[in-house]
C-alpha atoms as a PDB file:
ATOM      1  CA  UNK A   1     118.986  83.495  37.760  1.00  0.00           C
ATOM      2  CA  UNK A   2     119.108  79.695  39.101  1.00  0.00           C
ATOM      3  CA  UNK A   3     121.722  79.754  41.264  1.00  0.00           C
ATOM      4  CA  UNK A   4     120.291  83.380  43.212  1.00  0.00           C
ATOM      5  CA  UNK A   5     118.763  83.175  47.053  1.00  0.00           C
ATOM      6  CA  UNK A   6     115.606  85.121  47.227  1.00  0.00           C
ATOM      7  CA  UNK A   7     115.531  87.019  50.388  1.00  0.00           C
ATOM      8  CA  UNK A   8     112.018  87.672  50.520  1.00  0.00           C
ATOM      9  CA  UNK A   9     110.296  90.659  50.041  1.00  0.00           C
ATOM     10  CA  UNK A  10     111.696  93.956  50.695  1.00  0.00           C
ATOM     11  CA  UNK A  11     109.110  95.039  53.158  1.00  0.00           C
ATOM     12  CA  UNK A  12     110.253  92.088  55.463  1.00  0.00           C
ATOM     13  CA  UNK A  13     112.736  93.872  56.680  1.00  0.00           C
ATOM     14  CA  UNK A  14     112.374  96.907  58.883  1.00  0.00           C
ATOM     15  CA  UNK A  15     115.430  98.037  59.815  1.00  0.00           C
ATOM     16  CA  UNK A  16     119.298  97.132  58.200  1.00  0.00           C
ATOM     17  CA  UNK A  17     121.938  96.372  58.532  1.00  0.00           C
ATOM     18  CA  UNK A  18     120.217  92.952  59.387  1.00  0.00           C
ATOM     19  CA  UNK A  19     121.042  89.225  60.503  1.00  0.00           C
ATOM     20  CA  UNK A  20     120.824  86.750  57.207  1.00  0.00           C
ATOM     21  CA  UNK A  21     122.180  83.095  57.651  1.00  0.00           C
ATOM     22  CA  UNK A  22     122.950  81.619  54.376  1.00  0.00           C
ATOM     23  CA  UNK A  23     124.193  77.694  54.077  1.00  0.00           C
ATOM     24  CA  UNK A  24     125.461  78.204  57.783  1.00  0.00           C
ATOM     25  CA  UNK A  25     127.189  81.233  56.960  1.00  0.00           C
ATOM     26  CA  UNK A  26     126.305  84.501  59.165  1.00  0.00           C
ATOM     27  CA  UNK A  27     126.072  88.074  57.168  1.00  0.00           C
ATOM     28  CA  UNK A  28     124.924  91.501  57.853  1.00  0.00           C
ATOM     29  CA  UNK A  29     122.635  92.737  55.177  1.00  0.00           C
ATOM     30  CA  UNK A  30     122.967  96.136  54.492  1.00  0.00           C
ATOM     31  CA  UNK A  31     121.203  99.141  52.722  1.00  0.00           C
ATOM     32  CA  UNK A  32     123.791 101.163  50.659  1.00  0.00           C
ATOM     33  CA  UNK A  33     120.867 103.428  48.972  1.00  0.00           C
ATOM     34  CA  UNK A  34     117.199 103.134  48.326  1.00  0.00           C
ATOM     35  CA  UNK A  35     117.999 100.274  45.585  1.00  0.00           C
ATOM     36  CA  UNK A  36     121.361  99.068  46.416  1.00  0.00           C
ATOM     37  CA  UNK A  37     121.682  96.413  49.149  1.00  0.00           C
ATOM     38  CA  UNK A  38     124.619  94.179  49.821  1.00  0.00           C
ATOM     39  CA  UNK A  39     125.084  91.351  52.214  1.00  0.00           C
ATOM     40  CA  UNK A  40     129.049  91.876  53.851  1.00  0.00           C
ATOM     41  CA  UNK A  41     130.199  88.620  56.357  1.00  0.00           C
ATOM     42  CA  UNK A  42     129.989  88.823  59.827  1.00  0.00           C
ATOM     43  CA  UNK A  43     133.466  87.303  60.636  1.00  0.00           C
ATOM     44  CA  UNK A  44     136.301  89.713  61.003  1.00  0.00           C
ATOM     45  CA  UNK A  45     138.993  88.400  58.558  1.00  0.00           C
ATOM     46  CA  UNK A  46     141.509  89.733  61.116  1.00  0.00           C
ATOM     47  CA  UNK A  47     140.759  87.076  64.008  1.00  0.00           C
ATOM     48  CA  UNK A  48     137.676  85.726  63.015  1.00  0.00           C
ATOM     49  CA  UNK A  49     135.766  87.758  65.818  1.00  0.00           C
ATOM     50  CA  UNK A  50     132.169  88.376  65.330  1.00  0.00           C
ATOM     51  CA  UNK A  51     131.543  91.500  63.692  1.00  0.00           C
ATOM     52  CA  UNK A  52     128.456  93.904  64.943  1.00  0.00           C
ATOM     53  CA  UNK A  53     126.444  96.885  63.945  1.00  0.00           C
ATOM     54  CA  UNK A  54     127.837  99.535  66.374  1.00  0.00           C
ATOM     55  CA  UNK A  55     127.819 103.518  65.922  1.00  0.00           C
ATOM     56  CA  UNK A  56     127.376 103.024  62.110  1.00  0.00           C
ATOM     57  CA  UNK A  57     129.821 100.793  61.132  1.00  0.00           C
ATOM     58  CA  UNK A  58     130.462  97.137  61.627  1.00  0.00           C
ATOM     59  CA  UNK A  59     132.782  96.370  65.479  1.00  0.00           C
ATOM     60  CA  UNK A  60     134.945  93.496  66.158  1.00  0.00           C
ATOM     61  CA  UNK A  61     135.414  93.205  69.830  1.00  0.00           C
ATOM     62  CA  UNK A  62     138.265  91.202  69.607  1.00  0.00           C
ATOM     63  CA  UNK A  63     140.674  93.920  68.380  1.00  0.00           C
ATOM     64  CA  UNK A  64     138.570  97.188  67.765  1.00  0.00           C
ATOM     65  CA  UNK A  65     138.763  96.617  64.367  1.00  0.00           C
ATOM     66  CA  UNK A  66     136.161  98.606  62.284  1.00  0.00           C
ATOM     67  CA  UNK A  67     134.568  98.303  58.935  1.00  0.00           C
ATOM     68  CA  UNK A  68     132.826 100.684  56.660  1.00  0.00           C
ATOM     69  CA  UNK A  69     128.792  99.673  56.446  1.00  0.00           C
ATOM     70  CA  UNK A  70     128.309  99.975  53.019  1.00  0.00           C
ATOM     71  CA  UNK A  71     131.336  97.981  51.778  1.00  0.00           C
ATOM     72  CA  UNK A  72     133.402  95.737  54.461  1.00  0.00           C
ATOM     73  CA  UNK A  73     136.367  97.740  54.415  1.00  0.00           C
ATOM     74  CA  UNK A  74     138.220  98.084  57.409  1.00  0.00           C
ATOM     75  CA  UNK A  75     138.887 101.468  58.353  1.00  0.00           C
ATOM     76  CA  UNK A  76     141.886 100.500  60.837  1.00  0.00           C
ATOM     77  CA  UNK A  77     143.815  98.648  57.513  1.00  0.00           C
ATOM     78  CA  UNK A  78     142.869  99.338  54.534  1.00  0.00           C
ATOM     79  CA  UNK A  79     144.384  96.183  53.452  1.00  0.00           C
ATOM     80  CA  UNK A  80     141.681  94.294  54.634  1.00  0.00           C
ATOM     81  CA  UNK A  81     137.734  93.626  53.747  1.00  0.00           C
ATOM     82  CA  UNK A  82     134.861  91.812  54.774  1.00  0.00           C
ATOM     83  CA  UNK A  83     133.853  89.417  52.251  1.00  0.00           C
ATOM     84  CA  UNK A  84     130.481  90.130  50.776  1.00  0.00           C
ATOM     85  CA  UNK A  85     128.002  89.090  48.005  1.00  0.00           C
ATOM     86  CA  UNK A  86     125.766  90.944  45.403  1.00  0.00           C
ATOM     87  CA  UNK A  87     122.182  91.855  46.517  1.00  0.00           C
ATOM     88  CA  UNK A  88     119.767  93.153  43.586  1.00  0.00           C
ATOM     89  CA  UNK A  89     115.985  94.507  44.973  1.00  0.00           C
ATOM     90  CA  UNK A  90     113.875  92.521  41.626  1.00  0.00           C
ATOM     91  CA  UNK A  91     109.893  92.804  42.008  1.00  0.00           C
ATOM     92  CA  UNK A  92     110.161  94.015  45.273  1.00  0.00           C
ATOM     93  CA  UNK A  93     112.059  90.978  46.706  1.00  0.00           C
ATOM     94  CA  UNK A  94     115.577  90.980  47.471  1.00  0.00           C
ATOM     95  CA  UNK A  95     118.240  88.331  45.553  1.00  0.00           C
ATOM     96  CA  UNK A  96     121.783  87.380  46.430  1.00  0.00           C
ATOM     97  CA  UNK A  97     123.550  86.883  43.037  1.00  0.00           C
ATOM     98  CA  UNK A  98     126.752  86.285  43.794  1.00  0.00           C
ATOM     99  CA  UNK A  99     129.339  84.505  46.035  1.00  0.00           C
ATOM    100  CA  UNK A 100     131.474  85.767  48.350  1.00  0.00           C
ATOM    101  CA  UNK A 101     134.463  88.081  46.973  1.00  0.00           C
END
């Protein structure tokens, strides 16, 4: 598609969940299976604290709020997400193909 943000190759990343800036936005891209990736925000939409990789899931330290790896959602409110975007694995590279929801 036009408007998707190649990633790169797949094999350019080692390790997830991993550090992507897009248009000055921060995200952790994550591996949800073997061919699923997603990319979930890295501000907490609780106090806008920086969220990080901790113990398999993704920490605030501002208010020990936790979210679920694979899909943003907090695990201390249900209520509440991080926003994330689309990733499809074409050709080996990695795309973004969609905006943040």
């Amino acid at each position: 598609m036009i408007n998707d943000i190649d990633l790169g190759p797949i094999e350019a990343y080692e390790e997830f969940p991993v550090e992507v800036t897009i248009d000055h936005n921060t995200y952790w891209l994550v591996r949800c299976s073997d061919y699923e990736f997603r990319l979930l925000n890295s501000l907490c939409p609780h106090a806008g604290g920086e969220v990080r990789p901790s113990h398999g899931v993704l920490f605030c330290p501002l208010h020990f709020w936790t979210f679920d790896i694979d899909n943003g959602q907090c695990i201390n409110n249900p209520d509440k997400r991080l926003m994330k975007r689309d990733v499809e694995l074409r050709f080996g590279r990695l795309f973004v193909v969609s905006s943040d929801y």
